[in-house]
C-alpha atoms as a PDB file:
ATOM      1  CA  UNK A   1     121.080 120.750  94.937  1.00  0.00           C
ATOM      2  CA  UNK A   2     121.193 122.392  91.426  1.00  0.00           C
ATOM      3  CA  UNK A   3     123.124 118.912  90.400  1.00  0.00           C
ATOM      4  CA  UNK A   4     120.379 116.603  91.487  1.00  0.00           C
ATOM      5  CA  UNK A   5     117.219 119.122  90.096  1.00  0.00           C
ATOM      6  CA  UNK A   6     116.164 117.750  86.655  1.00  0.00           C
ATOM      7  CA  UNK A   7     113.713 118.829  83.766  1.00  0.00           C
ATOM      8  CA  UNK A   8     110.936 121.131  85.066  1.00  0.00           C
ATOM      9  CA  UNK A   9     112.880 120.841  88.728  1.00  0.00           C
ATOM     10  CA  UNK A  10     115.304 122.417  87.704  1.00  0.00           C
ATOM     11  CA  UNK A  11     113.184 125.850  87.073  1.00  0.00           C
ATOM     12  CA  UNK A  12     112.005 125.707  90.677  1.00  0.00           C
ATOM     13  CA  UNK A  13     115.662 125.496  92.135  1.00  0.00           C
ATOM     14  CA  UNK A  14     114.957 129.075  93.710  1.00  0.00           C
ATOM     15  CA  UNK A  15     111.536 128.236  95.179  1.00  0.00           C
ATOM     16  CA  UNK A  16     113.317 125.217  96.779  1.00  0.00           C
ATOM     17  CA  UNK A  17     116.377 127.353  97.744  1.00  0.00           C
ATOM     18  CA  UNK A  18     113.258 129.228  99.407  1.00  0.00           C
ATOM     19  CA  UNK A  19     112.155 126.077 100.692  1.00  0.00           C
ATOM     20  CA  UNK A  20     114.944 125.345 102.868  1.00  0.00           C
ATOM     21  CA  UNK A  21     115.487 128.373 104.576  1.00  0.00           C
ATOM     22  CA  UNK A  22     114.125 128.438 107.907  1.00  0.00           C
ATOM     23  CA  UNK A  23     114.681 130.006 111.426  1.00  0.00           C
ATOM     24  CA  UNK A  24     115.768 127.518 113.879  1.00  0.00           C
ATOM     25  CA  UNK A  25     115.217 129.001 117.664  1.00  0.00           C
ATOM     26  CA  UNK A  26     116.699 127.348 121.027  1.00  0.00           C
ATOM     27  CA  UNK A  27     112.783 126.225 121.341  1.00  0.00           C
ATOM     28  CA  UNK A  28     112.389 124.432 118.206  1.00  0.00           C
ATOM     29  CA  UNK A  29     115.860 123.168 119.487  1.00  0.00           C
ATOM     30  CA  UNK A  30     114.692 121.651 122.621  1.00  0.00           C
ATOM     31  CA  UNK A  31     111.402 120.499 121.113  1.00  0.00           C
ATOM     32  CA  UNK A  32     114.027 118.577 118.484  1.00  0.00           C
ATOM     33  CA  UNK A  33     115.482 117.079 121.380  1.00  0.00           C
ATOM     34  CA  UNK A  34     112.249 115.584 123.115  1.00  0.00           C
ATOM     35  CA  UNK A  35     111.360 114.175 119.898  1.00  0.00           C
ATOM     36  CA  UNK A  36     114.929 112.388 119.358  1.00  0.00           C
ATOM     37  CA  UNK A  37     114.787 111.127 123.002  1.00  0.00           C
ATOM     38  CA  UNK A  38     111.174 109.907 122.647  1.00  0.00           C
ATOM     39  CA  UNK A  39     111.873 107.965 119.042  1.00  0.00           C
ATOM     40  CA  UNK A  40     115.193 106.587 120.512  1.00  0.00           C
ATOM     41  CA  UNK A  41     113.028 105.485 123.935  1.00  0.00           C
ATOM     42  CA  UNK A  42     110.197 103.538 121.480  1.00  0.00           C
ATOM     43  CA  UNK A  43     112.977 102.042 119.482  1.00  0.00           C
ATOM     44  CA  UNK A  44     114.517 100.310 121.963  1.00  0.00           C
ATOM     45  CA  UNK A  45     111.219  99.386 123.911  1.00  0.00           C
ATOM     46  CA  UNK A  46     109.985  97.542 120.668  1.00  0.00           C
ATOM     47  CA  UNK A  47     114.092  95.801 120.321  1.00  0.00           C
ATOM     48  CA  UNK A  48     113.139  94.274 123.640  1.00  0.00           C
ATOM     49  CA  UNK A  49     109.597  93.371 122.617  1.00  0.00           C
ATOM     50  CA  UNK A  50     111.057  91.409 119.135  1.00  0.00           C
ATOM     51  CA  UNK A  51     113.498  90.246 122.216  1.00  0.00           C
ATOM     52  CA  UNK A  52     110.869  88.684 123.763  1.00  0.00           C
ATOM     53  CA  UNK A  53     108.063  87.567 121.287  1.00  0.00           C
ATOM     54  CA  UNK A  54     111.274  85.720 119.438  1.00  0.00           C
ATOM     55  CA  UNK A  55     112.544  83.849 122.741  1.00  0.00           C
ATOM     56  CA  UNK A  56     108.557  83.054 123.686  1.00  0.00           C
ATOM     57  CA  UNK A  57     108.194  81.885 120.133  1.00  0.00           C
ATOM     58  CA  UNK A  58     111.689  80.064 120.023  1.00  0.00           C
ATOM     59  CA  UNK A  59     109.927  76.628 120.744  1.00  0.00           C
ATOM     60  CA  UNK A  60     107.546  77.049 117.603  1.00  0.00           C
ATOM     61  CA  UNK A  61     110.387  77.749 115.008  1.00  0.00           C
ATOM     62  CA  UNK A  62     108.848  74.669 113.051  1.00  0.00           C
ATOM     63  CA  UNK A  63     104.794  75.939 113.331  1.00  0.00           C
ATOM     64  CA  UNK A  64     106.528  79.645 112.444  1.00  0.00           C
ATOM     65  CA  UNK A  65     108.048  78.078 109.121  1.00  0.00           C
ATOM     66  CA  UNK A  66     105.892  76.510 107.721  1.00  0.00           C
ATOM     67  CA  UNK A  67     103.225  79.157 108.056  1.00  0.00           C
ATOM     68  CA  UNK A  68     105.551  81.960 106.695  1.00  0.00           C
ATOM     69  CA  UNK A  69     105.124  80.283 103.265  1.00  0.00           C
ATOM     70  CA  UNK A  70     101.663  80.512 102.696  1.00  0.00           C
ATOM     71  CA  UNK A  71     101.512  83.929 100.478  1.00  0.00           C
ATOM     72  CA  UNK A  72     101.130  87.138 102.036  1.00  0.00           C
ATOM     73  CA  UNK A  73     102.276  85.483 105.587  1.00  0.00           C
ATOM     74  CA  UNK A  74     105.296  86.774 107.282  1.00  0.00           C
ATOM     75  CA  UNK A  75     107.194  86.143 110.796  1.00  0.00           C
ATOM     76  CA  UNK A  76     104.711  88.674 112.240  1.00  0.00           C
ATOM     77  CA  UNK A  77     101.354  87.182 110.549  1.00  0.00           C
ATOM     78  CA  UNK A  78     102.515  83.611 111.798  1.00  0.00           C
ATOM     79  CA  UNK A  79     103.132  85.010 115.337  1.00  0.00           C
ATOM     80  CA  UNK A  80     100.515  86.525 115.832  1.00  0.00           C
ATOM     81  CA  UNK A  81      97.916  83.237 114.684  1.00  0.00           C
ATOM     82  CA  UNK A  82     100.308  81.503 117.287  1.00  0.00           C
ATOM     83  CA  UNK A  83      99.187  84.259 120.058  1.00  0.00           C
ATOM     84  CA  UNK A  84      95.658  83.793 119.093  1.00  0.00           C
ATOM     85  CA  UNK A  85      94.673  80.887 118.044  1.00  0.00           C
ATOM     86  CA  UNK A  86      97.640  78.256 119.731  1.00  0.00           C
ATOM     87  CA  UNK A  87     100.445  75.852 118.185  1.00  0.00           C
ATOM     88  CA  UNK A  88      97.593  73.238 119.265  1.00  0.00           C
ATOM     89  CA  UNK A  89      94.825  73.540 116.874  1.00  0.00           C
ATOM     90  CA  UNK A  90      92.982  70.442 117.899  1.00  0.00           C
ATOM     91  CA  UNK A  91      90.166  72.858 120.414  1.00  0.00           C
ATOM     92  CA  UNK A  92      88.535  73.710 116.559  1.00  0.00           C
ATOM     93  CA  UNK A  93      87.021  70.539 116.006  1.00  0.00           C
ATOM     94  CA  UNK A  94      86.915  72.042 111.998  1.00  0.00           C
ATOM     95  CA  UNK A  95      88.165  74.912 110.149  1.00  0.00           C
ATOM     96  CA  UNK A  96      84.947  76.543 110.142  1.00  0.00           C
ATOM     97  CA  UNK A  97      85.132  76.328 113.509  1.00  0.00           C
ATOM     98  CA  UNK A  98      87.837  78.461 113.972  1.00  0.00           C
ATOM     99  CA  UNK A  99      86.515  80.442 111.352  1.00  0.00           C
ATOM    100  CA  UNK A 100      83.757  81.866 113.090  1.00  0.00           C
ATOM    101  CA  UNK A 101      85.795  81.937 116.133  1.00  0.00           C
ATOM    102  CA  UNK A 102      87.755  84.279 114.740  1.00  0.00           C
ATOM    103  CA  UNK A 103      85.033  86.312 112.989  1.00  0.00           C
ATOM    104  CA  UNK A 104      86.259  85.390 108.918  1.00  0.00           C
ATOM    105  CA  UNK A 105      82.857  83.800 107.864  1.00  0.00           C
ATOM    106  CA  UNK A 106      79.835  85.169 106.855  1.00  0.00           C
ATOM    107  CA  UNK A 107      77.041  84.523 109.303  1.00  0.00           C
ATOM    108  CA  UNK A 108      73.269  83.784 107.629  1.00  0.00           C
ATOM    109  CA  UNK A 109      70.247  85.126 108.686  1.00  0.00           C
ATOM    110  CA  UNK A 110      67.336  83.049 107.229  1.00  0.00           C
ATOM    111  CA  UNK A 111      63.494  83.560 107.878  1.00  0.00           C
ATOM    112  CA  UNK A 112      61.139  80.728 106.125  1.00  0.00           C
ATOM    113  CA  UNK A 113      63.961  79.139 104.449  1.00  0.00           C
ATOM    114  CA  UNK A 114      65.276  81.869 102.687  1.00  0.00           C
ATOM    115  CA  UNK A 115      68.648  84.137 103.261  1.00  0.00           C
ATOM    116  CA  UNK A 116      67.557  87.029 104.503  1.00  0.00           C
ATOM    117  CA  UNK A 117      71.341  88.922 105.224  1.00  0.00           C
ATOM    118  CA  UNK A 118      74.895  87.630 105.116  1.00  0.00           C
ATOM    119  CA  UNK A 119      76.856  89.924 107.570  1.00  0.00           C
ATOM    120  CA  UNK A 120      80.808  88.831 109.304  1.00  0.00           C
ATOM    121  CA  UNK A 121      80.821  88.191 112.512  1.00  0.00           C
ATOM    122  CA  UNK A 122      82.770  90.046 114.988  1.00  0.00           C
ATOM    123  CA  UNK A 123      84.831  87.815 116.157  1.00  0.00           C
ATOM    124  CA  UNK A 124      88.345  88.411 117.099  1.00  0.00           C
ATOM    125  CA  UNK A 125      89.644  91.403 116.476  1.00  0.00           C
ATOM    126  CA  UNK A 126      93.357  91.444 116.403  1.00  0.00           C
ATOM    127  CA  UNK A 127      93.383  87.566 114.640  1.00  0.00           C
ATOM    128  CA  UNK A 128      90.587  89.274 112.125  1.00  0.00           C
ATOM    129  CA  UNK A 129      92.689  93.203 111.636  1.00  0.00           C
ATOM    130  CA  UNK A 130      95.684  90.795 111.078  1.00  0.00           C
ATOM    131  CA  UNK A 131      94.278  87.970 108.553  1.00  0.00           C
ATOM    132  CA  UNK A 132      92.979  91.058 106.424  1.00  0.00           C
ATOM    133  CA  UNK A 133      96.802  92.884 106.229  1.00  0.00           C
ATOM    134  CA  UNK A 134      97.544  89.568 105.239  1.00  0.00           C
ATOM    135  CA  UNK A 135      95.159  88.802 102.257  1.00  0.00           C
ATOM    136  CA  UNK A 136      96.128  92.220 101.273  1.00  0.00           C
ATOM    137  CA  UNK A 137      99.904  91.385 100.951  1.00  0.00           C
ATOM    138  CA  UNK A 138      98.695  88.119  99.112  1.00  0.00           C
ATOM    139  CA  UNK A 139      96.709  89.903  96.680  1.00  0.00           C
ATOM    140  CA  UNK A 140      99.435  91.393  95.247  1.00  0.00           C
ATOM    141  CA  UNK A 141     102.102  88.197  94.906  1.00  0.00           C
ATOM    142  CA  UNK A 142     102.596  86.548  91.997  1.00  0.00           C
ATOM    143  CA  UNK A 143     101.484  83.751  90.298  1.00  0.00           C
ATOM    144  CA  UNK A 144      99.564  83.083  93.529  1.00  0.00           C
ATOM    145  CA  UNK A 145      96.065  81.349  94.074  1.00  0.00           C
ATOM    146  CA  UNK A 146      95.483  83.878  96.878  1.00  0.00           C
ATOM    147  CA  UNK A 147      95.941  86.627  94.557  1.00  0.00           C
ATOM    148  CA  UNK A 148      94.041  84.651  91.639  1.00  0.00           C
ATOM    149  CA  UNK A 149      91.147  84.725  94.180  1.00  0.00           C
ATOM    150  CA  UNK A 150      91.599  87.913  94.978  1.00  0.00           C
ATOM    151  CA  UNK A 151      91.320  89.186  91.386  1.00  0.00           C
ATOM    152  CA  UNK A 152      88.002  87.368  91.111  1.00  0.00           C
ATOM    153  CA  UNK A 153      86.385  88.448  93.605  1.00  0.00           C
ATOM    154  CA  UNK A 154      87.141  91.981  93.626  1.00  0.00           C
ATOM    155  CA  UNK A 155      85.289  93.257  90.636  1.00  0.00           C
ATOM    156  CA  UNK A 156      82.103  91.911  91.856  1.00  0.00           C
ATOM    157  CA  UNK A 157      81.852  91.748  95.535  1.00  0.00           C
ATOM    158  CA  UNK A 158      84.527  94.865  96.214  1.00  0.00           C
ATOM    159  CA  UNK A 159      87.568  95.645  98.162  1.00  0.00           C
ATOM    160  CA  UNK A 160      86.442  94.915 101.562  1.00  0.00           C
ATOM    161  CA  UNK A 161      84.592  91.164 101.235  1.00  0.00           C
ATOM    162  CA  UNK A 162      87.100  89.914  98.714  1.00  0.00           C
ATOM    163  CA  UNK A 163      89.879  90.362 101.540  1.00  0.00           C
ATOM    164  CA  UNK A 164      87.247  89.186 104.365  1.00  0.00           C
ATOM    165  CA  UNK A 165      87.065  86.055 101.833  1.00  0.00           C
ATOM    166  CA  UNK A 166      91.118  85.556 101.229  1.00  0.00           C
ATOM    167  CA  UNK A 167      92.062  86.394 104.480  1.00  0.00           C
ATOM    168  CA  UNK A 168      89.158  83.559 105.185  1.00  0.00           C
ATOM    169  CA  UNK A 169      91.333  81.353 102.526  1.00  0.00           C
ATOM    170  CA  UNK A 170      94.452  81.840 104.596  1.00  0.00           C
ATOM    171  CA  UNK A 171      93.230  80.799 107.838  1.00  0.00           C
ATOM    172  CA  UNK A 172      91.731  77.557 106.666  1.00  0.00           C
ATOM    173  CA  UNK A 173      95.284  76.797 105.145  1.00  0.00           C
ATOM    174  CA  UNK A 174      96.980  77.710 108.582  1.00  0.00           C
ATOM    175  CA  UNK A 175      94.168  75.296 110.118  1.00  0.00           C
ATOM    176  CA  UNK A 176      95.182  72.561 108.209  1.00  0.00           C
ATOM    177  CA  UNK A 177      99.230  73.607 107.960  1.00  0.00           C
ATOM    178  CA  UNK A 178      99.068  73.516 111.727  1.00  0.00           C
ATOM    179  CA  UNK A 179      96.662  70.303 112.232  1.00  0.00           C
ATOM    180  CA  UNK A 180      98.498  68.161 109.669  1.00  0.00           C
ATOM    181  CA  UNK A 181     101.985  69.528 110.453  1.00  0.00           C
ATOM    182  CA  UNK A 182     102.214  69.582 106.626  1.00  0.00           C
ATOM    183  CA  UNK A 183     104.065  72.306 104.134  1.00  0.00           C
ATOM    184  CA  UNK A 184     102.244  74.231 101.902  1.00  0.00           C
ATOM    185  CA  UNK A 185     101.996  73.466  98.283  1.00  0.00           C
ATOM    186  CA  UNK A 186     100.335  76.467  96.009  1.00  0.00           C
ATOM    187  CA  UNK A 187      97.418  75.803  93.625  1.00  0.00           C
ATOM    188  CA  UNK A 188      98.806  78.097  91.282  1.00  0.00           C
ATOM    189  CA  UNK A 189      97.472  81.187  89.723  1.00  0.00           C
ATOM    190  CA  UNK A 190      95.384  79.250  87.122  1.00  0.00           C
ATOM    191  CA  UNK A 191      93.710  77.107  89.268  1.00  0.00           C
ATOM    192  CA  UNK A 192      90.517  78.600  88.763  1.00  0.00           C
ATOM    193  CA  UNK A 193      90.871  78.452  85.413  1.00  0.00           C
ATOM    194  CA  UNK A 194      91.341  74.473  85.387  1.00  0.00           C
ATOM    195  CA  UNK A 195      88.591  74.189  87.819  1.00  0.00           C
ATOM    196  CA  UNK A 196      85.723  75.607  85.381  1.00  0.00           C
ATOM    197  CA  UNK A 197      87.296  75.042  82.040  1.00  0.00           C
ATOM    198  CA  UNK A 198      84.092  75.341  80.260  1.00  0.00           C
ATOM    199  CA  UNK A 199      82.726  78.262  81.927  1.00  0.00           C
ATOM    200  CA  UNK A 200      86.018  80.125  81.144  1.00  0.00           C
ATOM    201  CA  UNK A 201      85.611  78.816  77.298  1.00  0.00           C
ATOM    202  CA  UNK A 202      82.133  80.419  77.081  1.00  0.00           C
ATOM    203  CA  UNK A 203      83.274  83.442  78.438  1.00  0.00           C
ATOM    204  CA  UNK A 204      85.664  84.509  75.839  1.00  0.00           C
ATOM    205  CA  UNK A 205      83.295  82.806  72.920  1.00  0.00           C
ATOM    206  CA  UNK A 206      81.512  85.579  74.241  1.00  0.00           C
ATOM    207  CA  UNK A 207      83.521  88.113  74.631  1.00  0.00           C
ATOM    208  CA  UNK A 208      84.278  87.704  71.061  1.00  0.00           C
ATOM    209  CA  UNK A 209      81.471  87.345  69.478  1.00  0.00           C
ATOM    210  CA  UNK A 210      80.326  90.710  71.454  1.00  0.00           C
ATOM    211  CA  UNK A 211      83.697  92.212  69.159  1.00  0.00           C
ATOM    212  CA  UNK A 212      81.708  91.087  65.944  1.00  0.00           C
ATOM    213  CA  UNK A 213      83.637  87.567  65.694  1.00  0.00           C
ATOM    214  CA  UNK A 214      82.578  84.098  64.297  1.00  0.00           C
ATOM    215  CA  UNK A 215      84.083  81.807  66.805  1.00  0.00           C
ATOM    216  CA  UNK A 216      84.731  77.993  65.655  1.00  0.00           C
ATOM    217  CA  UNK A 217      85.713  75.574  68.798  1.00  0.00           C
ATOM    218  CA  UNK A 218      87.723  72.519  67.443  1.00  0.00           C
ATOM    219  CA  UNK A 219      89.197  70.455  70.354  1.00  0.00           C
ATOM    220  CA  UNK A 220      92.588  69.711  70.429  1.00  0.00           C
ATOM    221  CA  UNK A 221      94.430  66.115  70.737  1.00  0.00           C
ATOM    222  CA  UNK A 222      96.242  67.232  73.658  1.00  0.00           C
ATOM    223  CA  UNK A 223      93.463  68.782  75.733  1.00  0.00           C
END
């Protein structure tokens, strides 16, 4: 233990000597015991669940692909839209259909013509808790529009409705993976930034004219 302690470890070696001392009874023994035989029972009771989710989902290899490239999608994530919302997309007549089905849109409450309140809908639950993990996962790829999106929407709506609104983003591109039977081809991470050119342009004219710069624009040949 002395080998492996370094820098200011290494004056603690005798409070972690300390550390490691114990008093092991026949009870804590036993208890030990129950604990071993109770992770080695759940082990093997979720090896025959994989078992059985991968021999129910053998005929949907295909649907399982091509969702498991969308960023932030695994074997699990793709399983589990399977479970919920069916190989057979065609019962959502649109995306926004299953959507709200599964509770990733805001709902509007309007009074006179105006929005009063944008709140998400319920929905369901498992699809929803899972869609979430999954824009969470995708926010942290790389060079990914999912995590582009991510990135903008975070600083000004927060945490919690910028992964309601990418987790939204992925289930509209499993709609239409799963409706067209197509594969998934990635914006890119500057898609946003191709999308509003001039918006971006005046933002960093801005931003540098705010440092005490004189900025000149001259457009290039290539542009």
């Amino acid at each position: 233990m002395a080998d492996l302690a370094q820098r200011q470890l290494r004056s603690k070696i005798p409070d972690l000597k300390k550390a490691l001392e114990g008093h092991l009874t026949e009870h804590h023994r036993f208890l030990l015991r129950l604990l071993w035989k109770q992770l080695t029972q759940q082990e093997a009771l979720i090896a025959e669940l994989e078992a059985k989710i991968e021999e129910v989902t053998g005929p949907f290899a295909g649907e399982i692909e091509r969702l498991d490239a969308v960023p932030g999608v695994d074997r699990r994530v793709a399983e589990v839209v399977l479970a919920e919302v069916g190989a057979d997309i065609n019962p959502f007549p649109t995306h926004r259909h299953v959507a709200a089905w599964a509770g990733m849109s805001p709902g509007n409450e309007e009074s006179a013509g105006k929005r009063q309140k944008r709140r998400i809908t319920p929905g369901n639950r498992w699809l929803k808790r899972t869609l979430v993990q999954a824009a969470w996962a995708a926010s942290h790829t790389k060079n990914s529009y999912l995590a582009s999106q991510y990135r903008r929407l975070v600083a000004r709506r927060g945490k919690k409705r910028a992964l309601i609104a990418v987790g939204h983003s992925i289930l509209v591109i499993l709609y239409y993976l799963l409706k067209e039977r197509t594969q998934y081809a990635d914006l890119g991470a500057d898609f946003f930034d191709r999308l509003e050119p001039r918006r971006l342009t005046r933002y960093y004219v801005t931003r540098l004219e705010r440092l005490g710069h004189k900025v000149t624009l001259e457009q290039c040949a290539t542009a």
